[in-house]
PDB file of N, CA and C in Angstrom:
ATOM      1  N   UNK A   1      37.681   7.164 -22.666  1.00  0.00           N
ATOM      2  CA  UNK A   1      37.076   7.588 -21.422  1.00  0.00           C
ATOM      3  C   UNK A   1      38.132   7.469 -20.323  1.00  0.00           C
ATOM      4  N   UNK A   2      38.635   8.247 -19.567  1.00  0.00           N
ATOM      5  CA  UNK A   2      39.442   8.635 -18.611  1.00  0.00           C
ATOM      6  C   UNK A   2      39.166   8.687 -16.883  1.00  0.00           C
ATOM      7  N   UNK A   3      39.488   8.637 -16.050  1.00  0.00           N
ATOM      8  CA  UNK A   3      39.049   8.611 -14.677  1.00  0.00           C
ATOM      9  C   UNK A   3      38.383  10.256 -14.777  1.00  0.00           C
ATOM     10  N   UNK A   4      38.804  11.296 -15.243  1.00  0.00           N
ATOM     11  CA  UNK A   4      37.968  12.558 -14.921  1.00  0.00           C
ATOM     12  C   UNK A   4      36.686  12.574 -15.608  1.00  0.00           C
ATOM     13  N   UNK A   5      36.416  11.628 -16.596  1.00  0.00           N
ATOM     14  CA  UNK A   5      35.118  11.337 -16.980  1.00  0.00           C
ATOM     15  C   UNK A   5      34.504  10.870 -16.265  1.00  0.00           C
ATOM     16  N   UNK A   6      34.859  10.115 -14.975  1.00  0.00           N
ATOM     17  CA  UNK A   6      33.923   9.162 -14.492  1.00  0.00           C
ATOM     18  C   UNK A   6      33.213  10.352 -13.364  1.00  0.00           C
ATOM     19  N   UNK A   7      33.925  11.221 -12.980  1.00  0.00           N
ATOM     20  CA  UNK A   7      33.220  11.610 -11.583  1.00  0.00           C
ATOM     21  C   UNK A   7      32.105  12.592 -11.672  1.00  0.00           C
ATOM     22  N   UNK A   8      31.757  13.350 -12.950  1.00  0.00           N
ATOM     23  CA  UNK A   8      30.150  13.665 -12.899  1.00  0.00           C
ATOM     24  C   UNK A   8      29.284  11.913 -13.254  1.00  0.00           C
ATOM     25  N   UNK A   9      29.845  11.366 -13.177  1.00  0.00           N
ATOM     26  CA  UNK A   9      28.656  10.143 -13.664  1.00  0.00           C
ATOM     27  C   UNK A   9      28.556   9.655 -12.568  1.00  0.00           C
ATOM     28  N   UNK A  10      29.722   9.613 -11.810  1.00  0.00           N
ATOM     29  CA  UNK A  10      29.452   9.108 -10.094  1.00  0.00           C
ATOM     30  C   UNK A  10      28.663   9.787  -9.236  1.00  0.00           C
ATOM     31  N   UNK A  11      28.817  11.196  -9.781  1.00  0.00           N
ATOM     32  CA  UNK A  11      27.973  12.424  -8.870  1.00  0.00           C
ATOM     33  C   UNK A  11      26.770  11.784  -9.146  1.00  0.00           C
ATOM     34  N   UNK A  12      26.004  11.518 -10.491  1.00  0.00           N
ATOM     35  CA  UNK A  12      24.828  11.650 -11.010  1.00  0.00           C
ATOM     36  C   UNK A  12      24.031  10.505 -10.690  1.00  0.00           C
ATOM     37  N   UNK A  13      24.910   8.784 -10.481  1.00  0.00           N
ATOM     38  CA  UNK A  13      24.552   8.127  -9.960  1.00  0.00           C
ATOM     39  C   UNK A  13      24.330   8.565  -8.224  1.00  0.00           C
ATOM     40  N   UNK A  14      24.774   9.180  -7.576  1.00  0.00           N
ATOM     41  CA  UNK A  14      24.578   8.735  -6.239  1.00  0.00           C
ATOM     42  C   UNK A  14      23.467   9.875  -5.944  1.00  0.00           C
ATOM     43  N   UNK A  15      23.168  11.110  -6.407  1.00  0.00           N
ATOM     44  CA  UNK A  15      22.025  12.124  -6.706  1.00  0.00           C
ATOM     45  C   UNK A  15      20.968  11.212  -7.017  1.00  0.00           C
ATOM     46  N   UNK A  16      20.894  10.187  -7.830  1.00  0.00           N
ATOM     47  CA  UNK A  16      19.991   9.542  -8.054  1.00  0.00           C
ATOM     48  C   UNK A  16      19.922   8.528  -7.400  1.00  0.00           C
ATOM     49  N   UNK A  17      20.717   7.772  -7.236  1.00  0.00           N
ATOM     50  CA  UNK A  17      20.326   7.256  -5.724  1.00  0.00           C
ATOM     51  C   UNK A  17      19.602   7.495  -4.557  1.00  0.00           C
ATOM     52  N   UNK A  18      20.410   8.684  -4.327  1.00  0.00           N
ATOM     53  CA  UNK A  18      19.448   9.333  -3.120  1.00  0.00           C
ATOM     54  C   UNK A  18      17.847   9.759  -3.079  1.00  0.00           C
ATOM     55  N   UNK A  19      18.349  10.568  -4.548  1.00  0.00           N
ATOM     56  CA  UNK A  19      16.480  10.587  -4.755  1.00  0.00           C
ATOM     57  C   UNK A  19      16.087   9.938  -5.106  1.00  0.00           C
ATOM     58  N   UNK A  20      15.838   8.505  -5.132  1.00  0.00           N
ATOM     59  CA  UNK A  20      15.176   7.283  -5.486  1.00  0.00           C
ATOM     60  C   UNK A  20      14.527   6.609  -3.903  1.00  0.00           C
ATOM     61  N   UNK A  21      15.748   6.462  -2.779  1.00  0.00           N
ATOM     62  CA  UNK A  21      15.669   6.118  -1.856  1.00  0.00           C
ATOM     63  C   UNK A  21      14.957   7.020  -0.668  1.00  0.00           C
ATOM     64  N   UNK A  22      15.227   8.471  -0.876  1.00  0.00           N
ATOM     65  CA  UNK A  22      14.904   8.980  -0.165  1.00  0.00           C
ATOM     66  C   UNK A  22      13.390   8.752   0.550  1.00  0.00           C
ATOM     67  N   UNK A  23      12.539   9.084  -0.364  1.00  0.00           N
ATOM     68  CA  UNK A  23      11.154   8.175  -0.452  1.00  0.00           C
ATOM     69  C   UNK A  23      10.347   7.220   0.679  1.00  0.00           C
ATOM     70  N   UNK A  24      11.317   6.578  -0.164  1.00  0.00           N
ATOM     71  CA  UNK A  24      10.749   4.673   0.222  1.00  0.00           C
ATOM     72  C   UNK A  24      11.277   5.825   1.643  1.00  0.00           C
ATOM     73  N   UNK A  25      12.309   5.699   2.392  1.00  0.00           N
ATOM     74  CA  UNK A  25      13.027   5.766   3.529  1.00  0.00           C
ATOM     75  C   UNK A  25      11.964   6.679   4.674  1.00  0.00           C
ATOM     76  N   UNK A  26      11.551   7.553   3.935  1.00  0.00           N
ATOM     77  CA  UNK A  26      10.876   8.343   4.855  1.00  0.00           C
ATOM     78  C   UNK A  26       9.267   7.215   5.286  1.00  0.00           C
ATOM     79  N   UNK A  27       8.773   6.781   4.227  1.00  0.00           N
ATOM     80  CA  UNK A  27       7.583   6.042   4.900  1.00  0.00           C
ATOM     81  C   UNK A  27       7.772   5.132   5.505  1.00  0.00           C
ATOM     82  N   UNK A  28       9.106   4.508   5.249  1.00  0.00           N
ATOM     83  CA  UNK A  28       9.242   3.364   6.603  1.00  0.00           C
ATOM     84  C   UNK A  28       9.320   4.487   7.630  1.00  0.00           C
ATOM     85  N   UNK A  29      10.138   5.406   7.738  1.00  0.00           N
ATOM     86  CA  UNK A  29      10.513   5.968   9.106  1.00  0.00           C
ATOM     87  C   UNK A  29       8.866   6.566   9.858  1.00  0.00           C
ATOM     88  N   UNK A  30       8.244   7.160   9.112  1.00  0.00           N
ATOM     89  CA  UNK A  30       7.163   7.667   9.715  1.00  0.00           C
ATOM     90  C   UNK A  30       6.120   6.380   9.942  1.00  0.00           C
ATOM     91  N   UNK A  31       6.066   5.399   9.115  1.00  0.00           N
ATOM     92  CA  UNK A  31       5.088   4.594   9.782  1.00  0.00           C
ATOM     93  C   UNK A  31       5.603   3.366  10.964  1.00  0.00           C
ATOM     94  N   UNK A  32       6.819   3.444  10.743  1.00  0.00           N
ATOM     95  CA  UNK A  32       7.951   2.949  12.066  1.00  0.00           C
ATOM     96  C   UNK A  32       7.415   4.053  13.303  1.00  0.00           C
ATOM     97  N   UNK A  33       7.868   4.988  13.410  1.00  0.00           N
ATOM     98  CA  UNK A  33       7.602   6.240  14.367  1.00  0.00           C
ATOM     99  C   UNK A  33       5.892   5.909  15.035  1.00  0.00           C
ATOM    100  N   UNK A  34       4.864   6.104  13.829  1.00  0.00           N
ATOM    101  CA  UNK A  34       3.838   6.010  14.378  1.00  0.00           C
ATOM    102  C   UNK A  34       3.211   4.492  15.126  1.00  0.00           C
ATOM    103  N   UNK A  35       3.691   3.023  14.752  1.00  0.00           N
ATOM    104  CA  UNK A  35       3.464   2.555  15.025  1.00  0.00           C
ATOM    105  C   UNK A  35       4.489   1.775  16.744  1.00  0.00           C
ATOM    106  N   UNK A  36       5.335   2.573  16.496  1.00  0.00           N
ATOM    107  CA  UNK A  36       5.954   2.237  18.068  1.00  0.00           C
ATOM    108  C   UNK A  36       5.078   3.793  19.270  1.00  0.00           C
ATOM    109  N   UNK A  37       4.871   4.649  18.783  1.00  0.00           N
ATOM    110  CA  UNK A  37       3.618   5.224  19.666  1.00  0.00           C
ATOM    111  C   UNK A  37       3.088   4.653  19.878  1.00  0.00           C
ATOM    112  N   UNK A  38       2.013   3.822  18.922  1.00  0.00           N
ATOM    113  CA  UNK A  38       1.060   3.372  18.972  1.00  0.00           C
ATOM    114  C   UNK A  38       1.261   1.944  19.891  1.00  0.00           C
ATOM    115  N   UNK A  39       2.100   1.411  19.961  1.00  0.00           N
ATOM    116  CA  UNK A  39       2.852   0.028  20.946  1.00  0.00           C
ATOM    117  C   UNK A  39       3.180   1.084  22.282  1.00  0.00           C
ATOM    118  N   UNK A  40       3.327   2.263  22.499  1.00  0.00           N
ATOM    119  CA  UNK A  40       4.020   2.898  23.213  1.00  0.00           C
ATOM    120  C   UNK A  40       2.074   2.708  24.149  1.00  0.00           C
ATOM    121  N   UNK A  41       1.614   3.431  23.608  1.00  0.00           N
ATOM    122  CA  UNK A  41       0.568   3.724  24.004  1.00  0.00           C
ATOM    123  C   UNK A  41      -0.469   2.333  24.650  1.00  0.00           C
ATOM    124  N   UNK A  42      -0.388   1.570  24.105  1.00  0.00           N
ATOM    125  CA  UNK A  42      -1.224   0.210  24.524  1.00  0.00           C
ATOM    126  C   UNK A  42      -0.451  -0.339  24.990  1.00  0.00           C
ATOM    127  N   UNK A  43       0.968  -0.886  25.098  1.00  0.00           N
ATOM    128  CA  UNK A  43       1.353  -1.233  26.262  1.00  0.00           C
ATOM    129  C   UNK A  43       1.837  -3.244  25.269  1.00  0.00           C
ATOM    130  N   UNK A  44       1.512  -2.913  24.041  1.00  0.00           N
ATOM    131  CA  UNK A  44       2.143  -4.144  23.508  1.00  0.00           C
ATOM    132  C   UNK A  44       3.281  -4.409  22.757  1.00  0.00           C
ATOM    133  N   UNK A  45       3.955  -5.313  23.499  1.00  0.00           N
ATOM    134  CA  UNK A  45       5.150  -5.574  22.546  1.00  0.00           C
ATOM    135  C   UNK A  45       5.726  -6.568  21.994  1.00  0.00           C
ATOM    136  N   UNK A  46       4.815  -6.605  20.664  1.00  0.00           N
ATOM    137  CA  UNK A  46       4.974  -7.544  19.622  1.00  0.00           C
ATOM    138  C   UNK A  46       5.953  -6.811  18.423  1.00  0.00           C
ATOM    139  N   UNK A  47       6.654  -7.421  18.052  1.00  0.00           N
ATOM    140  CA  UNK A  47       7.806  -7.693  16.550  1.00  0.00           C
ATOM    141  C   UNK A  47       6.694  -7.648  15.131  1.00  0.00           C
ATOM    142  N   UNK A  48       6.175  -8.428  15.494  1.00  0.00           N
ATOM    143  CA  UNK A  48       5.290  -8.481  13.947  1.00  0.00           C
ATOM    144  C   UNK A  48       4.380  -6.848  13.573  1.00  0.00           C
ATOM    145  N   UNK A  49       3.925  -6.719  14.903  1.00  0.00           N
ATOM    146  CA  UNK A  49       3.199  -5.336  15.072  1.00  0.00           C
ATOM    147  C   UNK A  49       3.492  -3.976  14.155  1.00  0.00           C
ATOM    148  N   UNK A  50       5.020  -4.246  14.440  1.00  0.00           N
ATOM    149  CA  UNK A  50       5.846  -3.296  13.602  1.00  0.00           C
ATOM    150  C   UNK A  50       5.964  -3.472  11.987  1.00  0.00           C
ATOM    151  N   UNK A  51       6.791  -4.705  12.205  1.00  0.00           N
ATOM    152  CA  UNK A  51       7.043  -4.795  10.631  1.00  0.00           C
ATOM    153  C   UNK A  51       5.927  -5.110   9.752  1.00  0.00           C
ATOM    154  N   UNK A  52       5.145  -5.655  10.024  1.00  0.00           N
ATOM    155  CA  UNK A  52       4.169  -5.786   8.953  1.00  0.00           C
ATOM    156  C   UNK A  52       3.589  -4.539   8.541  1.00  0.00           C
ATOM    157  N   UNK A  53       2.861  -3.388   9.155  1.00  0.00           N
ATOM    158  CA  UNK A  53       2.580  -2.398   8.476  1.00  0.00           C
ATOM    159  C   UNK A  53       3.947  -1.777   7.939  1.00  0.00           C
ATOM    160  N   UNK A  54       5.063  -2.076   8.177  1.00  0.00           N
ATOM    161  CA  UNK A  54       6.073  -1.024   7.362  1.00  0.00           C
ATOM    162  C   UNK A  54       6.575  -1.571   6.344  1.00  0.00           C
ATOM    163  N   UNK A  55       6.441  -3.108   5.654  1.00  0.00           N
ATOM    164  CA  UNK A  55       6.774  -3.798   4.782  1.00  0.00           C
ATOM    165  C   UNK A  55       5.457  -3.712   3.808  1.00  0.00           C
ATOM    166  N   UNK A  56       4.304  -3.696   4.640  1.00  0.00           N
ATOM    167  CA  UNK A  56       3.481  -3.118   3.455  1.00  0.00           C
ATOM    168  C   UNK A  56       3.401  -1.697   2.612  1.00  0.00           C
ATOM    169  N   UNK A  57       3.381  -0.493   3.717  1.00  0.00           N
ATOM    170  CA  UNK A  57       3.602   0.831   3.709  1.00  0.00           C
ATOM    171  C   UNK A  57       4.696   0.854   2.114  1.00  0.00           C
ATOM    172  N   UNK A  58       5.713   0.284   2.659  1.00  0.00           N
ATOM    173  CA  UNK A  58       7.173   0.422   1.802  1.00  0.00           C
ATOM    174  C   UNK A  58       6.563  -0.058   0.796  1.00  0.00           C
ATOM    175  N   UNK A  59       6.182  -1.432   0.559  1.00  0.00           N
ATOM    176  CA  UNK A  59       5.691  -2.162  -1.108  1.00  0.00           C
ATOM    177  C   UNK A  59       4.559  -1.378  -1.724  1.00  0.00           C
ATOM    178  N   UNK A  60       4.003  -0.541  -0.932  1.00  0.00           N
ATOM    179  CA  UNK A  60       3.059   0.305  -1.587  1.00  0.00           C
ATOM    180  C   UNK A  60       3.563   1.533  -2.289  1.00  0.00           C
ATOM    181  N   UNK A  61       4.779   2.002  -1.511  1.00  0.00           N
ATOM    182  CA  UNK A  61       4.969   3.143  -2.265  1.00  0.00           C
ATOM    183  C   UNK A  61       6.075   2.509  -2.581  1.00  0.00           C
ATOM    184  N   UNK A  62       6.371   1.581  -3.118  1.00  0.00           N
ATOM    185  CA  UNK A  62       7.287   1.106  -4.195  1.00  0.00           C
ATOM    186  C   UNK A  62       6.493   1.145  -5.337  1.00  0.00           C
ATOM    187  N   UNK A  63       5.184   0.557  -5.505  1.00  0.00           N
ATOM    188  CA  UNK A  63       4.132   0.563  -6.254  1.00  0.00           C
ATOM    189  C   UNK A  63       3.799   2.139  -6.949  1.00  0.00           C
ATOM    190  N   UNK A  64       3.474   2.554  -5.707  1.00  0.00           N
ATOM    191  CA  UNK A  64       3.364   4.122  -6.473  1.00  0.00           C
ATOM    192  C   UNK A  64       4.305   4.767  -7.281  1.00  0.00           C
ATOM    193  N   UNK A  65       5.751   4.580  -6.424  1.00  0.00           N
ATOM    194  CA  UNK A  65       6.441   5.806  -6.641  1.00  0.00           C
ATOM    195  C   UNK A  65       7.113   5.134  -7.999  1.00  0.00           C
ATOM    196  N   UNK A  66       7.126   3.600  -8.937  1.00  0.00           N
ATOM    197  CA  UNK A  66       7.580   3.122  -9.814  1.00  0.00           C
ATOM    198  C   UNK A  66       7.558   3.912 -11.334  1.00  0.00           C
ATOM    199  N   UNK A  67       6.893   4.151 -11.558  1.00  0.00           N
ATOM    200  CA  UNK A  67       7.361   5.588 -12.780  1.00  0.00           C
ATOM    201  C   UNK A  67       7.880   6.474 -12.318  1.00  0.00           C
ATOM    202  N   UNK A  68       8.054   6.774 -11.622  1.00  0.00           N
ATOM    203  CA  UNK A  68       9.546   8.405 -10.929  1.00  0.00           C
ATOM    204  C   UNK A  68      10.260   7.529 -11.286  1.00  0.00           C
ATOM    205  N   UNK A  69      10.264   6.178 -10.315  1.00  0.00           N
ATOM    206  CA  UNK A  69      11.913   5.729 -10.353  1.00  0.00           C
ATOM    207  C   UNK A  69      12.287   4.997 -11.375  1.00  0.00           C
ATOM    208  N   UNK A  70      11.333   4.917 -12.299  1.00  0.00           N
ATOM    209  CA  UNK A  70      12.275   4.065 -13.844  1.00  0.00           C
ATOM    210  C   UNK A  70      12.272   5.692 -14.396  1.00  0.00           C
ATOM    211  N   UNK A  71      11.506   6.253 -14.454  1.00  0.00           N
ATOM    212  CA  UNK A  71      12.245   7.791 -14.999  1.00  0.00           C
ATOM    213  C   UNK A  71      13.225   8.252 -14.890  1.00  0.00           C
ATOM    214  N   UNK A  72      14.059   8.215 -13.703  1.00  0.00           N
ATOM    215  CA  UNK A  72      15.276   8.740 -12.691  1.00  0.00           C
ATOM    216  C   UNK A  72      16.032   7.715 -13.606  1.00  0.00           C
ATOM    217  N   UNK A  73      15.850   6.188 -13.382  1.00  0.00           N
ATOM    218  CA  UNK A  73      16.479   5.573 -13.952  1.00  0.00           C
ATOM    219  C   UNK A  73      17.088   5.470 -15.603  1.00  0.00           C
ATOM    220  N   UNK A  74      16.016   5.592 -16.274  1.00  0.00           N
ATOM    221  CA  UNK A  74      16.178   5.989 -17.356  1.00  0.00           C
ATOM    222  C   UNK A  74      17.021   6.963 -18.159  1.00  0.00           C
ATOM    223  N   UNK A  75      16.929   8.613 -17.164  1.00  0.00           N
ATOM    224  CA  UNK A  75      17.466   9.355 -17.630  1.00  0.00           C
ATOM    225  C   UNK A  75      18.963   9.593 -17.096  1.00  0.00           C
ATOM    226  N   UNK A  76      19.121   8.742 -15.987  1.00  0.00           N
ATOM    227  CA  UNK A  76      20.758   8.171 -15.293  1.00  0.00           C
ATOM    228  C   UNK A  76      21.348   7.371 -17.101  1.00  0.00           C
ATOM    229  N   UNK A  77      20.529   6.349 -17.129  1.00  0.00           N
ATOM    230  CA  UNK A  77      21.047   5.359 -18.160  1.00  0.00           C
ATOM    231  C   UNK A  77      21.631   6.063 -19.373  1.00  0.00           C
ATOM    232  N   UNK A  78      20.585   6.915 -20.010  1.00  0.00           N
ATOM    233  CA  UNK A  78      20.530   7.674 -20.998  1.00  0.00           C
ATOM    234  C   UNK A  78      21.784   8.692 -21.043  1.00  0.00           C
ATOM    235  N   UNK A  79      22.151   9.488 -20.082  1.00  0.00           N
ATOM    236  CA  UNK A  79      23.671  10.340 -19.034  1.00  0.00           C
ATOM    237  C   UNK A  79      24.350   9.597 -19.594  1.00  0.00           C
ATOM    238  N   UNK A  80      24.403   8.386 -18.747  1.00  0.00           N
ATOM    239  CA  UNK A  80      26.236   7.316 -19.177  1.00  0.00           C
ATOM    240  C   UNK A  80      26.548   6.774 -20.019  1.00  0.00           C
ATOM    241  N   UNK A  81      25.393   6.335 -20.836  1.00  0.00           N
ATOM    242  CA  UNK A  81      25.230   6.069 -22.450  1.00  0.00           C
ATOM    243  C   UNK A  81      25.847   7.369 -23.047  1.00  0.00           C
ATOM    244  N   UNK A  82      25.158   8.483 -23.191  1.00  0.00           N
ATOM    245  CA  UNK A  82      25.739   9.817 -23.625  1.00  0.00           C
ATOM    246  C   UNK A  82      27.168   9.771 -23.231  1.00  0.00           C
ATOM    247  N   UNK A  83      27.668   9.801 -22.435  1.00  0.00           N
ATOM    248  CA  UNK A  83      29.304  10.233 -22.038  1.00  0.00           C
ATOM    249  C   UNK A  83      29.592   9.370 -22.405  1.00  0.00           C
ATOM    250  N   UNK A  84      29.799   7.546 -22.468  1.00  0.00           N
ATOM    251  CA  UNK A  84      30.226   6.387 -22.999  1.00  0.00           C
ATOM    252  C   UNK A  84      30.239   6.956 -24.357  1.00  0.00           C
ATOM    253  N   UNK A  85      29.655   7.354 -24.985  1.00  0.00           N
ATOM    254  CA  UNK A  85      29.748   7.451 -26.543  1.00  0.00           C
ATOM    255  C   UNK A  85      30.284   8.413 -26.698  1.00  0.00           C
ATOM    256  N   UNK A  86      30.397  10.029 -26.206  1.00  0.00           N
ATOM    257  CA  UNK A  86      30.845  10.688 -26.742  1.00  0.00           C
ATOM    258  C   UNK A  86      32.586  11.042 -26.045  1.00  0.00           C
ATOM    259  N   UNK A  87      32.878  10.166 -25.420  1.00  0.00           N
ATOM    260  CA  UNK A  87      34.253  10.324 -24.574  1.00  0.00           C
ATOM    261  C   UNK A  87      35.258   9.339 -25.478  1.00  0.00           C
TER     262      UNK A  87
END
C-alpha cells in the first residue's frame, strides 16, 4: 500500500464524515436559532435556557439518526478493509 492509495480513502473518510455530522449540526443550529428568538422575544437571559434544549435536541437525533451512522460507518470500514487487502 503506497501514499497514492491512501487518498481515495481519505476522500471517503472525510465524505463520511461530513455526512455523519452534517445532521447532528443542523439541529443544534436550528434549535440554537429558535431558542435565542425565543430569549430574543421574552426578554430572558439565561445560559441554561439554551443549552439544555440543544443537548437534548442533539442526543435525540443521535438516537435516531444511529443506524445511518453505523451504516456510513460500516461501509467506510468495509472500503479500507477492501483496499488494505487488495493493495
Amino acid at each position: 500500500m503506497d501514499v497514492s492509495s491512501l487518498n481515495p480513502i481519505g476522500q471517503a473518510a472525510i465524505q463520511t464524515l461530513v455526512s455523519i455530522v452534517t445532521p447532528i449540526l443542523l439541529i443544534a443550529l436550528v434549535v440554537g436559532v429558535c431558542m435565542s428568538f425565543l430569549q430574543a422575544l421574552t426578554h430572558i437571559q439565561e445560559g441554561a435556557l439554551t443549552f439544555i434544549p440543544k443537548m437534548l435536541s442533539v442526543f435525540i437525533g443521535l438516537i435516531i439518526m444511529a443506524p445511518y451512522i453505523l451504516k456510513k460507518l460500516t461501509i467506510l470500514t468495509d472500503h479500507i478493509v477492501h483496499a488494505i487487502i487488495t493493495k
